[in-house]
Protein backbone atom coordinates (compact mmCIF):
# COMPACT_ATOMS: atom_id res chain seq x y z
CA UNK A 1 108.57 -4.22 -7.26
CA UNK A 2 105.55 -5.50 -5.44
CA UNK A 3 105.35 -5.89 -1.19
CA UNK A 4 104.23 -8.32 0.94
CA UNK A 5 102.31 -6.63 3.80
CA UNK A 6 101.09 -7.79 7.05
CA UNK A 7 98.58 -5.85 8.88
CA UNK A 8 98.00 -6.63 12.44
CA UNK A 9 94.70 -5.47 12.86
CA UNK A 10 96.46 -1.90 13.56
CA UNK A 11 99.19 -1.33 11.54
CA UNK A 12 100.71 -2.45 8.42
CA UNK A 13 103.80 -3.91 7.71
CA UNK A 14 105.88 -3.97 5.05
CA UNK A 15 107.85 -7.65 5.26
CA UNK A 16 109.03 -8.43 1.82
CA UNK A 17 110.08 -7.55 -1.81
CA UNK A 18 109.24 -9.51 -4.45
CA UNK A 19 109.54 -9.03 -8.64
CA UNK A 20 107.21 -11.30 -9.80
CA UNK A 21 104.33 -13.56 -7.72
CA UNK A 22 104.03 -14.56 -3.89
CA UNK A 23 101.91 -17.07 -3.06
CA UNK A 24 101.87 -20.36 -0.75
CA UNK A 25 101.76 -18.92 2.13
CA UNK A 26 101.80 -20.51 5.25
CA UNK A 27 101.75 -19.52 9.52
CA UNK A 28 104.13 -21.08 11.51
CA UNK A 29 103.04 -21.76 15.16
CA UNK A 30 105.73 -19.48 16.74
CA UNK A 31 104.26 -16.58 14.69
CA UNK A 32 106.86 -17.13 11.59
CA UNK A 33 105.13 -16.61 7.86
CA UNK A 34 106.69 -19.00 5.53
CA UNK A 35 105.63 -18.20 1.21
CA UNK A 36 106.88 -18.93 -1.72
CA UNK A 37 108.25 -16.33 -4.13
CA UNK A 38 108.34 -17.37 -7.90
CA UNK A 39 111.03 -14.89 -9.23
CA UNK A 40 111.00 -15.51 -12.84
CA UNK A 41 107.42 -15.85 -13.65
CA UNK A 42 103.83 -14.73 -13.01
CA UNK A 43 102.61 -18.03 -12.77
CA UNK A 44 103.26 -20.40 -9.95
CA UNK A 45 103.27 -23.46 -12.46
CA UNK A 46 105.20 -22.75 -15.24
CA UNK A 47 108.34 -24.68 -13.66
CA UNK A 48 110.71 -21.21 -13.44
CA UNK A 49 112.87 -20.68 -10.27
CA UNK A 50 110.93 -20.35 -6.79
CA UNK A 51 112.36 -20.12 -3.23
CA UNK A 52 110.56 -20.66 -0.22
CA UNK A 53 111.21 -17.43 2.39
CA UNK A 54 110.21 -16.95 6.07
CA UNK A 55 109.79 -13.89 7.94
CA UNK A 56 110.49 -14.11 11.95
CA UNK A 57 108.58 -11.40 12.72
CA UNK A 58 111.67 -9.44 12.47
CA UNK A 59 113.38 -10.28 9.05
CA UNK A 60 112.72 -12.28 5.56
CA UNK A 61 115.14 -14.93 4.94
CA UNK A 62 115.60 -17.31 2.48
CA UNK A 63 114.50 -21.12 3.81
CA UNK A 64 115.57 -23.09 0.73
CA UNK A 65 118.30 -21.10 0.06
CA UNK A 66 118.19 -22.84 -3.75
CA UNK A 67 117.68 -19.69 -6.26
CA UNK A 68 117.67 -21.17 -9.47
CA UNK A 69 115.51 -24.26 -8.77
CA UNK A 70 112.22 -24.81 -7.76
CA UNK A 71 110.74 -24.75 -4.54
CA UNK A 72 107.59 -24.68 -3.05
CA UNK A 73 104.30 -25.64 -0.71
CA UNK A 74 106.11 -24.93 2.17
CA UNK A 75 103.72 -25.89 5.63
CA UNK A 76 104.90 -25.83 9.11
CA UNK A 77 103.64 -28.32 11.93
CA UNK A 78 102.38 -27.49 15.65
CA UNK A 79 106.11 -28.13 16.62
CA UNK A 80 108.01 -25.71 14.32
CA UNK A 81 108.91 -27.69 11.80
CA UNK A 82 108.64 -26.47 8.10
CA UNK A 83 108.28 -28.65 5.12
CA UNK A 84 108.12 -28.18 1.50
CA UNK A 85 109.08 -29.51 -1.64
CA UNK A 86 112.18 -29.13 -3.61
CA UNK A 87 114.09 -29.47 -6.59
CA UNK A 88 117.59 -29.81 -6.32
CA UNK A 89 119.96 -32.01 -9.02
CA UNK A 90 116.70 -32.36 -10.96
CA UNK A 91 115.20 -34.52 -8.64
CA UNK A 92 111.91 -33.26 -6.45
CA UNK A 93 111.90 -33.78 -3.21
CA UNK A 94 110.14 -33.39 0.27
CA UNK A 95 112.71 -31.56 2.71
CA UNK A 96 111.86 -30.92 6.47
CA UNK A 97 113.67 -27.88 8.73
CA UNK A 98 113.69 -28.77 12.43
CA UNK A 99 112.27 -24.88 12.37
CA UNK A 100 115.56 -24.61 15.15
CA UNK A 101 118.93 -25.61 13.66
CA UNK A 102 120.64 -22.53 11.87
CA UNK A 103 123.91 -21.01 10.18
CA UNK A 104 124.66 -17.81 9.78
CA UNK A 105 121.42 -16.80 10.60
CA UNK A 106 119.68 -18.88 7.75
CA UNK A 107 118.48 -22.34 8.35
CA UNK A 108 121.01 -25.14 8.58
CA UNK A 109 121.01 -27.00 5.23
CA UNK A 110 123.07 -29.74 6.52
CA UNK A 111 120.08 -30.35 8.90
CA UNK A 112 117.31 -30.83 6.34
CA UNK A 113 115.80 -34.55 6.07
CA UNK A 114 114.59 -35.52 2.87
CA UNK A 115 112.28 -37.81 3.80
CA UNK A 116 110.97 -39.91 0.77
CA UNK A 117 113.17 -39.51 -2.49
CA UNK A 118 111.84 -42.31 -4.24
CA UNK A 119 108.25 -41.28 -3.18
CA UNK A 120 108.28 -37.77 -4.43
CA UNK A 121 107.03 -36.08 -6.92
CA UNK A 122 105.88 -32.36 -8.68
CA UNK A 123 102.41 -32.88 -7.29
CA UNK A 124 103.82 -33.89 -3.99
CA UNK A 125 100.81 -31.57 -1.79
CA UNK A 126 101.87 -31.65 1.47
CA UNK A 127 100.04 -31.89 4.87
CA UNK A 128 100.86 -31.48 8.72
CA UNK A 129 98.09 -33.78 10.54
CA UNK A 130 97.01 -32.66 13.61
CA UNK A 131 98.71 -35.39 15.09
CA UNK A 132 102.19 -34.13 13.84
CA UNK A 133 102.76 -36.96 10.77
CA UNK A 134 103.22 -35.40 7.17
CA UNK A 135 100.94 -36.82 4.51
CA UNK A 136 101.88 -35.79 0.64
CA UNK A 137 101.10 -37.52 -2.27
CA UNK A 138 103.16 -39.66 -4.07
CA UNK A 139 104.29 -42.80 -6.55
CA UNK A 140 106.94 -45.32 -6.33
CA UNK A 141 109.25 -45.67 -9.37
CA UNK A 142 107.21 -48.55 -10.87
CA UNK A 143 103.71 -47.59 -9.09
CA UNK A 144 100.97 -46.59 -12.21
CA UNK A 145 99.05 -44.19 -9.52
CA UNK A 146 99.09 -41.61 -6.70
CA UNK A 147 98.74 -42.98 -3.47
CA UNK A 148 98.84 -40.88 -0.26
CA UNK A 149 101.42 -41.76 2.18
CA UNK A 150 102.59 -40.60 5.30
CA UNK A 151 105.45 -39.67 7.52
CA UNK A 152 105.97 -40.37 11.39
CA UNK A 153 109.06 -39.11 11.60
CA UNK A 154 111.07 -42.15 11.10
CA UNK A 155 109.25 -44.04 8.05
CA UNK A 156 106.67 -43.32 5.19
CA UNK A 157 103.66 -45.61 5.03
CA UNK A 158 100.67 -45.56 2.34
CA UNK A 159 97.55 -44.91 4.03
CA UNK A 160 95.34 -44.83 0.54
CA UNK A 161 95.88 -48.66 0.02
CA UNK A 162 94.63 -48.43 -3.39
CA UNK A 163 97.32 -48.94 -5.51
CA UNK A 164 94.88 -49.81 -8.61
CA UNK A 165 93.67 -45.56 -8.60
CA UNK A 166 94.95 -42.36 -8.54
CA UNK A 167 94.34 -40.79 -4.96
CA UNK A 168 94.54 -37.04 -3.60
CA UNK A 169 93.46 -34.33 -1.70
């Protein structure tokens, strides 16, 4: 087994286990460490299982809580929110945690939003503005490019506005 350490600038700490490949790692603003752990495979693209973890500090627990699908880019916002992408029934898509509601001890599943099913998509990079929206990239179901869109909490608009290219970044 490999370890995931953290090293405070003093000590170091040993947070989490893994088999295969950590990566996608991402700070929370209430000092949380959110990553991705691809247990099957050495590379993070080759579609086998992922799960997206987050260590309080304290503990590592499992944020997906999905073990034999994929999920990944996880990214939390100024507020404590986490996002990240997800495959679940064979369908990707964008969930977000409130970073608050819980059960058992392990984020509340029940609670998760999935904000833009018919949006999402494998390449789905994800984004917390500064201004707290989510931007990602995306197609509709008929749409012949990318186009970036983003999330206010309540609906998903496309900023690129250039539906005749492929946008990104």
């Amino acid at each position: 087994n490999k370890s995931l350490l953290l090293w405070d600038g003093k000590d170091i700490f040993d947070i989490y286990d893994y088999q295969q490949h950590v990566n996608e790692i991402s700070w929370g603003p209430n000092n949380q460490l959110a990553f991705t752990d691809f247990s099957n495979s050495y590379s993070p693209n080759d579609g086998d299982p992922s799960e997206v973890f987050i260590w309080d500090g304290n503990v590592t627990i499992s944020a997906s809580q999905n073990p034999t699908d994929e999920d990944r880019f996880p990214v939390w916002s100024k507020d404590g929110r986490l996002a990240f992408l997800s495959v679940r029934n064979k369908e990707h898509d964008i969930l977000v945690w409130d970073g608050k509601s819980k059960n058992n001890g392990f984020p509340d599943t029940n609670t998760f939003l999935n904000i833009a099913p018919d949006l999402t998509h494998y390449y789905s990079d994800l984004t917390w503005t500064n201004s707290g929206t989510l931007t990602f990239e995306g197609s509709g179901k008929w749409d012949l490019s990318i186009q970036i869109y983003e999330w206010d909490g309540q609906t998903t608009t496309n900023i690129s506005q250039n539906p005749l290219n492929n946008n990104g970044g």
